[in-house]
PDB file of N, CA and C in Angstrom:
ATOM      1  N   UNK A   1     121.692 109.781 107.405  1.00  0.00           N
ATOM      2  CA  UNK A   1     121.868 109.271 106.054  1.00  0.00           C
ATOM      3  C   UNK A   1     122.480 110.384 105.204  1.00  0.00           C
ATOM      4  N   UNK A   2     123.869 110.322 104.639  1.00  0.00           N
ATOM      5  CA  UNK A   2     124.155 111.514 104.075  1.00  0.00           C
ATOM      6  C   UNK A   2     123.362 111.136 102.558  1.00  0.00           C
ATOM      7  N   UNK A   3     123.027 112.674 102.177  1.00  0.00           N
ATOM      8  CA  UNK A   3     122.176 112.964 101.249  1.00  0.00           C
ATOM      9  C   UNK A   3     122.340 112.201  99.859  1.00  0.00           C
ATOM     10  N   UNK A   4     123.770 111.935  99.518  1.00  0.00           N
ATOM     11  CA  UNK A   4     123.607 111.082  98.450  1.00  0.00           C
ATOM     12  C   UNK A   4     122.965 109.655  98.192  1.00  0.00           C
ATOM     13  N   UNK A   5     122.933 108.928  99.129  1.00  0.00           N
ATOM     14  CA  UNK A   5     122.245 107.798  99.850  1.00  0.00           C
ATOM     15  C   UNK A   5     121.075 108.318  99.409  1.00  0.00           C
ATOM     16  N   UNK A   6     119.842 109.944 100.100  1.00  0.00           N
ATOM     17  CA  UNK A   6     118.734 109.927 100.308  1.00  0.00           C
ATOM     18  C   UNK A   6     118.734 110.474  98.503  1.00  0.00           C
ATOM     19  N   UNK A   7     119.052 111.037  97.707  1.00  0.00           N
ATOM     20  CA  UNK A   7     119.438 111.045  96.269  1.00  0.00           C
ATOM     21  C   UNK A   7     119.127 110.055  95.395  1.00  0.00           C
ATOM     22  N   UNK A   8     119.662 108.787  95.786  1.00  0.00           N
ATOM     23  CA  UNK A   8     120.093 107.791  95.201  1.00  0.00           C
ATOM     24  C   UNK A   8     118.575 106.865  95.680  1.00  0.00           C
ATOM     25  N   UNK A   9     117.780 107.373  96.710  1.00  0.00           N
ATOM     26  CA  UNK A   9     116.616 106.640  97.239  1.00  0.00           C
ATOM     27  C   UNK A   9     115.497 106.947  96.548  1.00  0.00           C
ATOM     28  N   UNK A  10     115.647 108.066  96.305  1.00  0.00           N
ATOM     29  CA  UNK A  10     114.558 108.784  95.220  1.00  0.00           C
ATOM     30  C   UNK A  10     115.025 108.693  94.200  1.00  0.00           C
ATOM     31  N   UNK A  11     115.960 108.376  93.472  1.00  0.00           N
ATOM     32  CA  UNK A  11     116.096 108.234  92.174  1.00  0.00           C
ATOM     33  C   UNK A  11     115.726 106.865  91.557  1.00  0.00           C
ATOM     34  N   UNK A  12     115.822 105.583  92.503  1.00  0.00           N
ATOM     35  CA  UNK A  12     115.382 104.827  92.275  1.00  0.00           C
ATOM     36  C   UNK A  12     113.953 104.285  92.721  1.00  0.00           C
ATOM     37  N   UNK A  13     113.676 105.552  93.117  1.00  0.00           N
ATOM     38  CA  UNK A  13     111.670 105.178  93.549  1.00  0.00           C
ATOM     39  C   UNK A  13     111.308 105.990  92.152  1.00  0.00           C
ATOM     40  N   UNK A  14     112.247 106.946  91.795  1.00  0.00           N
ATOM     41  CA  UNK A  14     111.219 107.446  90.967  1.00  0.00           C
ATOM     42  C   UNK A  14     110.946 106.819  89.191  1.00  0.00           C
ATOM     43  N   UNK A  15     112.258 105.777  89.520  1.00  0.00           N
ATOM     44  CA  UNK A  15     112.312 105.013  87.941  1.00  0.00           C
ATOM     45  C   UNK A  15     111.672 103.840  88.434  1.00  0.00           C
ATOM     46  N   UNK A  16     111.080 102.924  89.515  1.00  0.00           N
ATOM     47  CA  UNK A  16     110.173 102.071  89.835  1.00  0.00           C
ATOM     48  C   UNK A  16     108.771 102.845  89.588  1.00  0.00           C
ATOM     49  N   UNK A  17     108.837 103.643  89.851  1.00  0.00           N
ATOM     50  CA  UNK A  17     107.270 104.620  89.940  1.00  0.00           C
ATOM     51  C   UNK A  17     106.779 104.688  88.674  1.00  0.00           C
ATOM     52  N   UNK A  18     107.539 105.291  87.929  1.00  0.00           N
ATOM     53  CA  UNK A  18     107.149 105.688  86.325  1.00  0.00           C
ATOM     54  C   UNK A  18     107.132 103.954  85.641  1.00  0.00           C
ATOM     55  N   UNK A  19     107.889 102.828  85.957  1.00  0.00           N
ATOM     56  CA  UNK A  19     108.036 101.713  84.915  1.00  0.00           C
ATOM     57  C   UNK A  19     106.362 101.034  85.805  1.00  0.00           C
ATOM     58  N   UNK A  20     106.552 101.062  86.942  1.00  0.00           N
ATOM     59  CA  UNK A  20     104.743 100.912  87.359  1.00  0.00           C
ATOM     60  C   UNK A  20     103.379 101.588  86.828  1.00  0.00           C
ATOM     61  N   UNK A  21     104.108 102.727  86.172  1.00  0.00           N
ATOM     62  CA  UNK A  21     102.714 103.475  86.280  1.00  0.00           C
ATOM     63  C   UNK A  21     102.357 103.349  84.479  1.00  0.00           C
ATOM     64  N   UNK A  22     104.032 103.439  83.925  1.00  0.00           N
ATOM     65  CA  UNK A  22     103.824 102.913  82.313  1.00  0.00           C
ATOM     66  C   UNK A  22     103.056 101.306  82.001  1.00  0.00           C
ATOM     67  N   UNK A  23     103.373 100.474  82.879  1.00  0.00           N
ATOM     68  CA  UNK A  23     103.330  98.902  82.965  1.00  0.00           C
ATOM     69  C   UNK A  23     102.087  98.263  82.916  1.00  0.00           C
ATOM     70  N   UNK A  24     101.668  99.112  84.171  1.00  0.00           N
ATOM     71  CA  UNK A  24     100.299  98.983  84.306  1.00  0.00           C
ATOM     72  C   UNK A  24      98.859 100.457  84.054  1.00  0.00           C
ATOM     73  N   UNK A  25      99.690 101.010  83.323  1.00  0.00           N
ATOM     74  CA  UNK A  25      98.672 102.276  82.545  1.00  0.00           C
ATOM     75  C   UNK A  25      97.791 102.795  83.369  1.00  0.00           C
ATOM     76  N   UNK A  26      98.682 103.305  84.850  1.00  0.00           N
ATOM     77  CA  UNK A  26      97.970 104.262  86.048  1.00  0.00           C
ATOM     78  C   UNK A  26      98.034 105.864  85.683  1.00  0.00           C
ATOM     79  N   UNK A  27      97.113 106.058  85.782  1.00  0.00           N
ATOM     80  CA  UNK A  27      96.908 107.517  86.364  1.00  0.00           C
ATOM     81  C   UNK A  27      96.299 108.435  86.841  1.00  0.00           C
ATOM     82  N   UNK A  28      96.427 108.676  87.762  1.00  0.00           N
ATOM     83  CA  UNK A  28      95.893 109.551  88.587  1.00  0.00           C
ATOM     84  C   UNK A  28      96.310 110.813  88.800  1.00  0.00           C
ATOM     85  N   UNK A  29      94.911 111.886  89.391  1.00  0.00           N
ATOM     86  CA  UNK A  29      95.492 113.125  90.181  1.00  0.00           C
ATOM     87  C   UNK A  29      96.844 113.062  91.102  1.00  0.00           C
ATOM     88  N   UNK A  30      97.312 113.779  91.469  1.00  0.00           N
ATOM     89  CA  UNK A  30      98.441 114.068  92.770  1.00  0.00           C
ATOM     90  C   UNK A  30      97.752 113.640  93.445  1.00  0.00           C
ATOM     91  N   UNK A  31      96.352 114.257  93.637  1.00  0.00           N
ATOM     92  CA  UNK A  31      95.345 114.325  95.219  1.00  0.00           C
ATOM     93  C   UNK A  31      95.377 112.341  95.430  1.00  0.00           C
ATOM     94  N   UNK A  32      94.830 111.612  94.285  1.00  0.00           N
ATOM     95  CA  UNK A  32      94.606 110.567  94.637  1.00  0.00           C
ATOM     96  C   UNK A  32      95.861 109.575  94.637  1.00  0.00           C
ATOM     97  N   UNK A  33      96.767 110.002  93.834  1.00  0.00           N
ATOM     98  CA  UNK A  33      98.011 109.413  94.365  1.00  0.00           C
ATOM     99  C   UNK A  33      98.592 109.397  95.867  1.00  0.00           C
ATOM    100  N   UNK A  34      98.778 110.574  96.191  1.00  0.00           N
ATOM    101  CA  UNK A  34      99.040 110.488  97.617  1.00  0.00           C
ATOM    102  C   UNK A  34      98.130 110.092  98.646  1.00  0.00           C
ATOM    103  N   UNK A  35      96.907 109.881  98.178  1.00  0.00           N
ATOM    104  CA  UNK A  35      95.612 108.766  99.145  1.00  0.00           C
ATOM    105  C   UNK A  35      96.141 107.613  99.120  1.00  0.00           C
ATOM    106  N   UNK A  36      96.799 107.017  97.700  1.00  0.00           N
ATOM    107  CA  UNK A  36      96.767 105.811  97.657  1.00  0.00           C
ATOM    108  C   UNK A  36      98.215 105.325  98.718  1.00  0.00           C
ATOM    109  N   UNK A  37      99.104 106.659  98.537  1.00  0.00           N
ATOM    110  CA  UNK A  37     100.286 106.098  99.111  1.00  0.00           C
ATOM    111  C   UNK A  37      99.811 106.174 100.684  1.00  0.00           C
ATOM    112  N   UNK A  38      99.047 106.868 101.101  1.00  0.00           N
ATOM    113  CA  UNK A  38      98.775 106.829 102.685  1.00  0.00           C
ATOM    114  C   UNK A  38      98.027 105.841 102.838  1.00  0.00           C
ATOM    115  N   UNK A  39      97.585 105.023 101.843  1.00  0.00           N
ATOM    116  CA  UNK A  39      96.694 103.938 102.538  1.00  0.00           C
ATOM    117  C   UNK A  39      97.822 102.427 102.110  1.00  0.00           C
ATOM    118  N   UNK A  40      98.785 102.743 101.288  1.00  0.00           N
ATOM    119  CA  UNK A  40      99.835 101.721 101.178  1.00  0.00           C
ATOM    120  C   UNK A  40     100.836 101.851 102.917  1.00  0.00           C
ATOM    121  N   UNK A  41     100.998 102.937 102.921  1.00  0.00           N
ATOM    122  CA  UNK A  41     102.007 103.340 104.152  1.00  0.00           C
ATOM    123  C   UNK A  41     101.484 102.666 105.594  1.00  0.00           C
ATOM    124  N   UNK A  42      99.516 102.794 105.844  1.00  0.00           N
ATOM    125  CA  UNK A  42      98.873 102.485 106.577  1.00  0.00           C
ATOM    126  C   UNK A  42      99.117 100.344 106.567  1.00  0.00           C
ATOM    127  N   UNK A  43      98.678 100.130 105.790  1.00  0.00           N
ATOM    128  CA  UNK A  43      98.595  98.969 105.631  1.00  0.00           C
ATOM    129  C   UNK A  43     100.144  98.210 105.683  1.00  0.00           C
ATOM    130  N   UNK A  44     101.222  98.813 105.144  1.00  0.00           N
ATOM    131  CA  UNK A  44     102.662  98.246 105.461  1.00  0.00           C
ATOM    132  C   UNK A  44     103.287  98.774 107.169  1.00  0.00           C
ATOM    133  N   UNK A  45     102.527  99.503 107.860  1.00  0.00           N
ATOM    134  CA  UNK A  45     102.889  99.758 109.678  1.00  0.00           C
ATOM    135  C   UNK A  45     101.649  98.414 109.896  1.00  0.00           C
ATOM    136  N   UNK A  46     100.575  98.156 109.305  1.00  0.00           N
ATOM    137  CA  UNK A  46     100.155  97.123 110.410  1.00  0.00           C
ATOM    138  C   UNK A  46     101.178  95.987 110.183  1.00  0.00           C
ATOM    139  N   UNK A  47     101.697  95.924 108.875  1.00  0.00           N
ATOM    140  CA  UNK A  47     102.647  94.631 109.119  1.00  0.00           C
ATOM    141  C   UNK A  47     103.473  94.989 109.868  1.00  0.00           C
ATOM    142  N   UNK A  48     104.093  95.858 110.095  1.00  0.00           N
ATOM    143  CA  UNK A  48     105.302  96.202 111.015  1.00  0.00           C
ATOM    144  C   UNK A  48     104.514  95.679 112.689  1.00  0.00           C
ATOM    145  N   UNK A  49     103.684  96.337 112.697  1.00  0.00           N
ATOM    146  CA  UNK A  49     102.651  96.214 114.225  1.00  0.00           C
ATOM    147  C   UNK A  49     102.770  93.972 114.590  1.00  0.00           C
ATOM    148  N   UNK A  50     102.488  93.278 113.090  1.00  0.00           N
ATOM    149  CA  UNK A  50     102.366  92.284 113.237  1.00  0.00           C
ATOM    150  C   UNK A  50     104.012  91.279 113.610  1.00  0.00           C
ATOM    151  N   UNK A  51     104.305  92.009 112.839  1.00  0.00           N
ATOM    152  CA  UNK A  51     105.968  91.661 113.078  1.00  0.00           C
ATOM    153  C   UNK A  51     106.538  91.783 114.526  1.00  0.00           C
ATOM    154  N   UNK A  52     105.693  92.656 115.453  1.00  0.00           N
ATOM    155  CA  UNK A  52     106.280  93.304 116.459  1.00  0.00           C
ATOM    156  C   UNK A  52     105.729  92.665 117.789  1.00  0.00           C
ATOM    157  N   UNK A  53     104.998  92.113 117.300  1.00  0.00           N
ATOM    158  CA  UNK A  53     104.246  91.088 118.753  1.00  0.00           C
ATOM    159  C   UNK A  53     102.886  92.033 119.451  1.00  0.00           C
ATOM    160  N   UNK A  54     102.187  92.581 118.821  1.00  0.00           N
ATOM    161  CA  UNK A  54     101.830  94.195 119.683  1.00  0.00           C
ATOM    162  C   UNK A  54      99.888  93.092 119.806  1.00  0.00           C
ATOM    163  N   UNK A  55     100.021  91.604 119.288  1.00  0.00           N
ATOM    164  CA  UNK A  55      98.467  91.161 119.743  1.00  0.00           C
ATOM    165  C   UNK A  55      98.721  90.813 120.875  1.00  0.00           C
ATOM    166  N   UNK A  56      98.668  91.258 121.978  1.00  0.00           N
ATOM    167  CA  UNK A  56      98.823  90.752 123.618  1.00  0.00           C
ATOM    168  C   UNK A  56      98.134  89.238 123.751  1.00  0.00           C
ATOM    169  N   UNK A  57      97.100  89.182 123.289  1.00  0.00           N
ATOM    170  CA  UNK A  57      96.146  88.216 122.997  1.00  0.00           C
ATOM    171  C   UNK A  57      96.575  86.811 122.642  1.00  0.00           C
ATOM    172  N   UNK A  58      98.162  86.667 121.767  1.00  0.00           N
ATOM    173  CA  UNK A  58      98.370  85.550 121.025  1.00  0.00           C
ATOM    174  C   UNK A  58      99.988  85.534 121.160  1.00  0.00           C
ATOM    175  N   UNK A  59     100.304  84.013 121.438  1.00  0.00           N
ATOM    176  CA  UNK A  59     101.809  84.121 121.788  1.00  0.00           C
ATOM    177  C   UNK A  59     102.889  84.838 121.246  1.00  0.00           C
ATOM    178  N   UNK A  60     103.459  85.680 121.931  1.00  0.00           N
ATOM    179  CA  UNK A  60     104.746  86.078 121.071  1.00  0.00           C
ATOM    180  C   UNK A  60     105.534  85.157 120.149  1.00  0.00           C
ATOM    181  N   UNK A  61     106.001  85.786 119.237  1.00  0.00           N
ATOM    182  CA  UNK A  61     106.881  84.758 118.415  1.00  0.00           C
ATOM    183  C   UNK A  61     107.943  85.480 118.636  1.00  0.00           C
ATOM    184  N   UNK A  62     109.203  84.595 118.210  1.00  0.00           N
ATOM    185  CA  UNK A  62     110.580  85.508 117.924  1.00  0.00           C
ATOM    186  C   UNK A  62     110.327  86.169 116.916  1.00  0.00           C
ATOM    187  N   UNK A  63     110.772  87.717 117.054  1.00  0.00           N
ATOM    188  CA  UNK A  63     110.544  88.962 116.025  1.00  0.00           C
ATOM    189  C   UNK A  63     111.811  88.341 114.889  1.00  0.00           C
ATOM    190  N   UNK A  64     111.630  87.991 113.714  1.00  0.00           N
ATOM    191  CA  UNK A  64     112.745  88.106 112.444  1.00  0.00           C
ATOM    192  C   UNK A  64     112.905  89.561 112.123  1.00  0.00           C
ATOM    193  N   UNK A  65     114.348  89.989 112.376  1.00  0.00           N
ATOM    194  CA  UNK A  65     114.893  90.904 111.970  1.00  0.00           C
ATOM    195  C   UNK A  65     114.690  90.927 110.683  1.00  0.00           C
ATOM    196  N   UNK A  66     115.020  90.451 109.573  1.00  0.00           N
ATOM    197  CA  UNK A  66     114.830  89.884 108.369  1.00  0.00           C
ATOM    198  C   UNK A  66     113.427  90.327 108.113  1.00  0.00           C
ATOM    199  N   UNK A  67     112.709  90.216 108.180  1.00  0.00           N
ATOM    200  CA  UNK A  67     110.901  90.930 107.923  1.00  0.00           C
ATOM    201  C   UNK A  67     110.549  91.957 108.436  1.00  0.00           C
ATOM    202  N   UNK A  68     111.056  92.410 109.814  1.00  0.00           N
ATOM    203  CA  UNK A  68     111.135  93.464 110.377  1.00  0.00           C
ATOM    204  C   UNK A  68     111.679  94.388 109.369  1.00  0.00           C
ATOM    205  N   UNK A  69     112.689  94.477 108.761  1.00  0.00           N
ATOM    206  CA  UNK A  69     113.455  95.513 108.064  1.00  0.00           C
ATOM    207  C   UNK A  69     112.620  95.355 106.735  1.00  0.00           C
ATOM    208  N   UNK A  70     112.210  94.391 106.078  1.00  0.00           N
ATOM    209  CA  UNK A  70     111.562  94.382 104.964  1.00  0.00           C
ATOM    210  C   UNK A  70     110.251  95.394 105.322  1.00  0.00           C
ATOM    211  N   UNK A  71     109.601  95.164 106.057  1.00  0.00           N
ATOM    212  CA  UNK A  71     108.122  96.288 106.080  1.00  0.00           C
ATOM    213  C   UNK A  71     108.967  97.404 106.051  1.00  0.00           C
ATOM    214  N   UNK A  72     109.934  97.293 107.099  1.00  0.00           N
ATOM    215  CA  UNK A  72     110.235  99.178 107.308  1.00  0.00           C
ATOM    216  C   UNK A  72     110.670 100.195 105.911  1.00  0.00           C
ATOM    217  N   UNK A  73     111.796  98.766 105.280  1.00  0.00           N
ATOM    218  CA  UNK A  73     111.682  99.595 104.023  1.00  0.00           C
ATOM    219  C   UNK A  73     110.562  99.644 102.751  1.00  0.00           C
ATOM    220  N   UNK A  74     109.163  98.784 103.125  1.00  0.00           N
ATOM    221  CA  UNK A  74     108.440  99.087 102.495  1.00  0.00           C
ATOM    222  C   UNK A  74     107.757 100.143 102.893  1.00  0.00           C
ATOM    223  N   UNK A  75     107.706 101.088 103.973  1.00  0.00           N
ATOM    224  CA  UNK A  75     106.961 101.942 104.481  1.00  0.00           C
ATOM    225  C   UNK A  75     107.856 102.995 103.856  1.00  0.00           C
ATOM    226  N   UNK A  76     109.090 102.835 103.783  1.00  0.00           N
ATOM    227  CA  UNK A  76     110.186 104.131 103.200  1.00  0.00           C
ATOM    228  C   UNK A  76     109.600 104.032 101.640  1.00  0.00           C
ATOM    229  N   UNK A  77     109.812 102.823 101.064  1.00  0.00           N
ATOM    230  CA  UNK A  77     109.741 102.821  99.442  1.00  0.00           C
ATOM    231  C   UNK A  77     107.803 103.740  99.167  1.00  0.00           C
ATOM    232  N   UNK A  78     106.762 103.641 100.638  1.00  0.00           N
ATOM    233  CA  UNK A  78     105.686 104.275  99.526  1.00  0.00           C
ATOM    234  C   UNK A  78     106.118 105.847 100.180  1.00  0.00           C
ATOM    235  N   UNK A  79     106.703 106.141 101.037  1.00  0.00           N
ATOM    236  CA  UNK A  79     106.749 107.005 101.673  1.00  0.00           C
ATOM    237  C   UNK A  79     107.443 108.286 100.773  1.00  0.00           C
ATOM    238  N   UNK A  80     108.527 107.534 100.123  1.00  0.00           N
ATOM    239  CA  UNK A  80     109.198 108.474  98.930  1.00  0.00           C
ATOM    240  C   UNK A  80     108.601 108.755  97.995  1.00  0.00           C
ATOM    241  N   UNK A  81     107.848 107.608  97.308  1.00  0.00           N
ATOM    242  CA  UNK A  81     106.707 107.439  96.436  1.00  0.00           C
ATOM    243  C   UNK A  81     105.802 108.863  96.747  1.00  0.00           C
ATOM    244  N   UNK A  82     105.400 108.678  97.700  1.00  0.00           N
ATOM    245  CA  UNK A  82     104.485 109.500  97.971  1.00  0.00           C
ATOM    246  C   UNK A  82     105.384 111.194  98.009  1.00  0.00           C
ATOM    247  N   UNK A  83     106.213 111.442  98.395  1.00  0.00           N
ATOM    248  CA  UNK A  83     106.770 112.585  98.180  1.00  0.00           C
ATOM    249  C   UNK A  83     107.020 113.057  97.122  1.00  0.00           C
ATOM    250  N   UNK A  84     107.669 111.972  96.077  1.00  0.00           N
ATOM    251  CA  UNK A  84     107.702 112.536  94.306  1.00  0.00           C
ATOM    252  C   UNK A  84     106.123 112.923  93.988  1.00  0.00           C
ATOM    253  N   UNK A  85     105.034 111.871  94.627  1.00  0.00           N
ATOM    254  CA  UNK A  85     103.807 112.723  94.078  1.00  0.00           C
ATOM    255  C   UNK A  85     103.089 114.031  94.295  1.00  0.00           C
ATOM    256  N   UNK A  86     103.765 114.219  95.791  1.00  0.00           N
ATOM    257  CA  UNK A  86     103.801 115.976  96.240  1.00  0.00           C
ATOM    258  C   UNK A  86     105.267 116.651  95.347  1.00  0.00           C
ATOM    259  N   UNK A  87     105.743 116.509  94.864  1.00  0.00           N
ATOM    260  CA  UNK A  87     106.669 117.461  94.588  1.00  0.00           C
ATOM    261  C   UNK A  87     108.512 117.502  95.105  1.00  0.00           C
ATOM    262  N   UNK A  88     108.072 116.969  96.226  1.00  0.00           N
ATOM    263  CA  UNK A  88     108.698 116.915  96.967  1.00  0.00           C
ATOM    264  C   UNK A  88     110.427 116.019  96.901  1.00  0.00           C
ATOM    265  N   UNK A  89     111.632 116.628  96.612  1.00  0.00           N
ATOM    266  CA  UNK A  89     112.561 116.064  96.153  1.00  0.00           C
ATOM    267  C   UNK A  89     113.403 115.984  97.406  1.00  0.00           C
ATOM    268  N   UNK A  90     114.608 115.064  97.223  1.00  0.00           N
ATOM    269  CA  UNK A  90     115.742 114.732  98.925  1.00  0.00           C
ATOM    270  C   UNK A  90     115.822 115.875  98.905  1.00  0.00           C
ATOM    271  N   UNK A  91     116.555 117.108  98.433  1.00  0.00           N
ATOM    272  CA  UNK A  91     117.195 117.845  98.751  1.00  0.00           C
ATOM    273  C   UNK A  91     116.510 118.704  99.608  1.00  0.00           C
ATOM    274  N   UNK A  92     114.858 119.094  99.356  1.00  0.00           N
ATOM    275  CA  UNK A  92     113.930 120.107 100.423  1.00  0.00           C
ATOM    276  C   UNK A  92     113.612 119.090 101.041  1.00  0.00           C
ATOM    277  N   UNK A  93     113.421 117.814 100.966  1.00  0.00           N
ATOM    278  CA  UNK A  93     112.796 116.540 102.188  1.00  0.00           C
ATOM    279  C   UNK A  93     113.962 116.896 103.197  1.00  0.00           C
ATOM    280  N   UNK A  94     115.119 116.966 102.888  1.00  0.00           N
ATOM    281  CA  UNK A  94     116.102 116.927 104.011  1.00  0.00           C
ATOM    282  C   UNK A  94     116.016 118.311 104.325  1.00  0.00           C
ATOM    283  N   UNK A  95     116.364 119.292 103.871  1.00  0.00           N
ATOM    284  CA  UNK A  95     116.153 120.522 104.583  1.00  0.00           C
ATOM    285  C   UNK A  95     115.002 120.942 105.684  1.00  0.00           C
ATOM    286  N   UNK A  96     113.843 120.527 105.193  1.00  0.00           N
ATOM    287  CA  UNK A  96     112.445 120.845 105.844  1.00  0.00           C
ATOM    288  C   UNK A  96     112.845 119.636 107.053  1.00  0.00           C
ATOM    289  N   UNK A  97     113.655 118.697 107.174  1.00  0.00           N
ATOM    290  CA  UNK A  97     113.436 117.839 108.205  1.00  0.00           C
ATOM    291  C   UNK A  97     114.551 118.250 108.859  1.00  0.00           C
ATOM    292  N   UNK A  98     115.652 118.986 108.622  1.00  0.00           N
ATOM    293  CA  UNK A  98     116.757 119.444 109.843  1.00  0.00           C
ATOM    294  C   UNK A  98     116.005 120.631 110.163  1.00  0.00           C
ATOM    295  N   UNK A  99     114.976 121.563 109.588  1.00  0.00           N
ATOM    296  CA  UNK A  99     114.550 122.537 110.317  1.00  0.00           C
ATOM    297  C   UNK A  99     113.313 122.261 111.579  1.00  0.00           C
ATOM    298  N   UNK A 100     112.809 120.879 111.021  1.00  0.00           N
ATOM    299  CA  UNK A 100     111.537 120.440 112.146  1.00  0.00           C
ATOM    300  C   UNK A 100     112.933 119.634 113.203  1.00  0.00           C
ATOM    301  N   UNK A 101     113.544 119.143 112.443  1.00  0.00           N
ATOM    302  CA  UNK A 101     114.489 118.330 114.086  1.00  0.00           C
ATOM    303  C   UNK A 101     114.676 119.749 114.606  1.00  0.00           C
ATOM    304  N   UNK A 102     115.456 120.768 114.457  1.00  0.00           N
ATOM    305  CA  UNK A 102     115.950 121.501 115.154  1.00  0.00           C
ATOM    306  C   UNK A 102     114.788 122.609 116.005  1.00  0.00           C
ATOM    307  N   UNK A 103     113.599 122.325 115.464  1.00  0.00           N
ATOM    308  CA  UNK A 103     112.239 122.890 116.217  1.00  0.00           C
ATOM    309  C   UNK A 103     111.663 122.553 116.685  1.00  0.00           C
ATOM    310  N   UNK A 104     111.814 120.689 117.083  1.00  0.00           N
ATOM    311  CA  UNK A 104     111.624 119.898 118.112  1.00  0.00           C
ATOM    312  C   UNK A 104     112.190 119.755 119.218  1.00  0.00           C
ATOM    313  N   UNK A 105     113.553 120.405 118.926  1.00  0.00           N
ATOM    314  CA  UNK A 105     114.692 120.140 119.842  1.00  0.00           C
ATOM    315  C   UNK A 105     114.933 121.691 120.719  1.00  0.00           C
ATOM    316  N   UNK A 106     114.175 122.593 120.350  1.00  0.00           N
ATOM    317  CA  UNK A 106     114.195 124.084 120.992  1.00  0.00           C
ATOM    318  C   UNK A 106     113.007 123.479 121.769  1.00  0.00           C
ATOM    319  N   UNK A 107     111.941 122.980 120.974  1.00  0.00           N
ATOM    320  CA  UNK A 107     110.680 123.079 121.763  1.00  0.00           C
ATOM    321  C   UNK A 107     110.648 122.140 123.055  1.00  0.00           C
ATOM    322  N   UNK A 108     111.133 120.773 123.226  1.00  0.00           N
ATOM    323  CA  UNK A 108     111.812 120.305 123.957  1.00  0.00           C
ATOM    324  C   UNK A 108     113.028 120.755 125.366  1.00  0.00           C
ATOM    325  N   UNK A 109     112.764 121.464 124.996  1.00  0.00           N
ATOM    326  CA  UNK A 109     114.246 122.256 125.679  1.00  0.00           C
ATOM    327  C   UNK A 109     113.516 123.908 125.862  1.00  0.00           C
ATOM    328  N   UNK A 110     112.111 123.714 125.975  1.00  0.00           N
ATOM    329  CA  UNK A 110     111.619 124.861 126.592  1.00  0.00           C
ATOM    330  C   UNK A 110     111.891 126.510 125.433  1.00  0.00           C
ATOM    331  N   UNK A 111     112.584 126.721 124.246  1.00  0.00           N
ATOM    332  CA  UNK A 111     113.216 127.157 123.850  1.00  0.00           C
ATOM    333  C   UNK A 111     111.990 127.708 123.018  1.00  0.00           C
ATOM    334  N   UNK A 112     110.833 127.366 123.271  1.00  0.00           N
ATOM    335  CA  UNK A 112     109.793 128.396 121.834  1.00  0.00           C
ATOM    336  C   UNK A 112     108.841 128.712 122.886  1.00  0.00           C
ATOM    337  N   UNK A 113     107.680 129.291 122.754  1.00  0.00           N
ATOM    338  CA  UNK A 113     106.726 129.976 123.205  1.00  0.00           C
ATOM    339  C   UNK A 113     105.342 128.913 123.063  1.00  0.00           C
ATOM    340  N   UNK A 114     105.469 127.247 122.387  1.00  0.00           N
ATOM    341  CA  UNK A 114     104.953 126.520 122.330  1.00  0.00           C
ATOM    342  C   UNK A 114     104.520 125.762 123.631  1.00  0.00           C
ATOM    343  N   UNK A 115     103.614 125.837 124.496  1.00  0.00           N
ATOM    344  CA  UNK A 115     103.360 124.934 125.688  1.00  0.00           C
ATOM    345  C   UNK A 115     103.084 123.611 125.694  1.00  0.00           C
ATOM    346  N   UNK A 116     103.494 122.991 126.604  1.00  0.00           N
ATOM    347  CA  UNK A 116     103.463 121.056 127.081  1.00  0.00           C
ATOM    348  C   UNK A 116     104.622 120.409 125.996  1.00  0.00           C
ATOM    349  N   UNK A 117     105.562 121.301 126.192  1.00  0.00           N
ATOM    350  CA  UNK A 117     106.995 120.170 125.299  1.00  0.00           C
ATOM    351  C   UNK A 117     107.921 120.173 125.712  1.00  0.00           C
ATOM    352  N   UNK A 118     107.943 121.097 126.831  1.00  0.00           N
ATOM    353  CA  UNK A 118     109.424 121.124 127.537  1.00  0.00           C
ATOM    354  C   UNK A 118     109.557 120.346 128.427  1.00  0.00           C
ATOM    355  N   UNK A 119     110.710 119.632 128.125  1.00  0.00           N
ATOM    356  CA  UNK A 119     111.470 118.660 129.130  1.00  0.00           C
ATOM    357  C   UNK A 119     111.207 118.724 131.307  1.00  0.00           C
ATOM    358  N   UNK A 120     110.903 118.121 131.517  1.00  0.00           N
ATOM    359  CA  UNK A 120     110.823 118.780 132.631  1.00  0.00           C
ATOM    360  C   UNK A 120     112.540 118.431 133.887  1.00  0.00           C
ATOM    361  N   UNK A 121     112.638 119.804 134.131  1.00  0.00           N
ATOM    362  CA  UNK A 121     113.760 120.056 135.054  1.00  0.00           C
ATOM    363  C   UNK A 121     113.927 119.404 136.283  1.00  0.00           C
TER     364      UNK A 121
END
């Protein structure tokens, strides 16, 4: 996703965030904001889980792409949410995440001093 895209994702979580939080006269700590977004994030993957056929128990249905993508970007929309309430802006979200890809991808590849991640030969 080039960064203006991830820019433009947080800029509009963070003017939904504030007209929610003016609207309905929330406020909270950081600490309990970001509880709330991990228990929004939790609860929008079981829909994803439900979307996905994962009750062995009960007939598959055809998966709708169409709802499928709706949870996922509801898991992105608390997920950003939740990063403006750490601090957290695109520009270090993306940095801190090309430095963990690229420290997954040494560790993978045997390349750190980290044991049980290397690929096996």
């Amino acid at each position: 996703m080039p960064e203006d895209m991830l820019r433009s994702i947080f800029s509009l979580q963070q003017q939904f965030d504030e007209a929610v939080a003016k609207h309905r006269n929330l406020e909270y700590s950081q600490e309990v904001w970001i509880q709330k977004e991990i228990l929004a994030i939790i609860s929008e993957l079981s829909e994803i889980l439900d979307e996905v056929n994962f009750k062995w128990w009960k007939d598959p249905k055809e998966i709708d792409h169409g709802k499928l993508t709706e949870e996922i970007v509801d898991v992105l929309h608390f997920f950003v949410s939740m990063c403006l309430k750490a601090g957290l802006g695109p520009e270090e979200l993306y940095e801190a995440y090309v430095r963990k890809n690229r420290e997954n991808f040494a560790r993978q590849e045997g390349a750190t001093d980290r044991p049980g991640y290397a690929w096996k030969k």
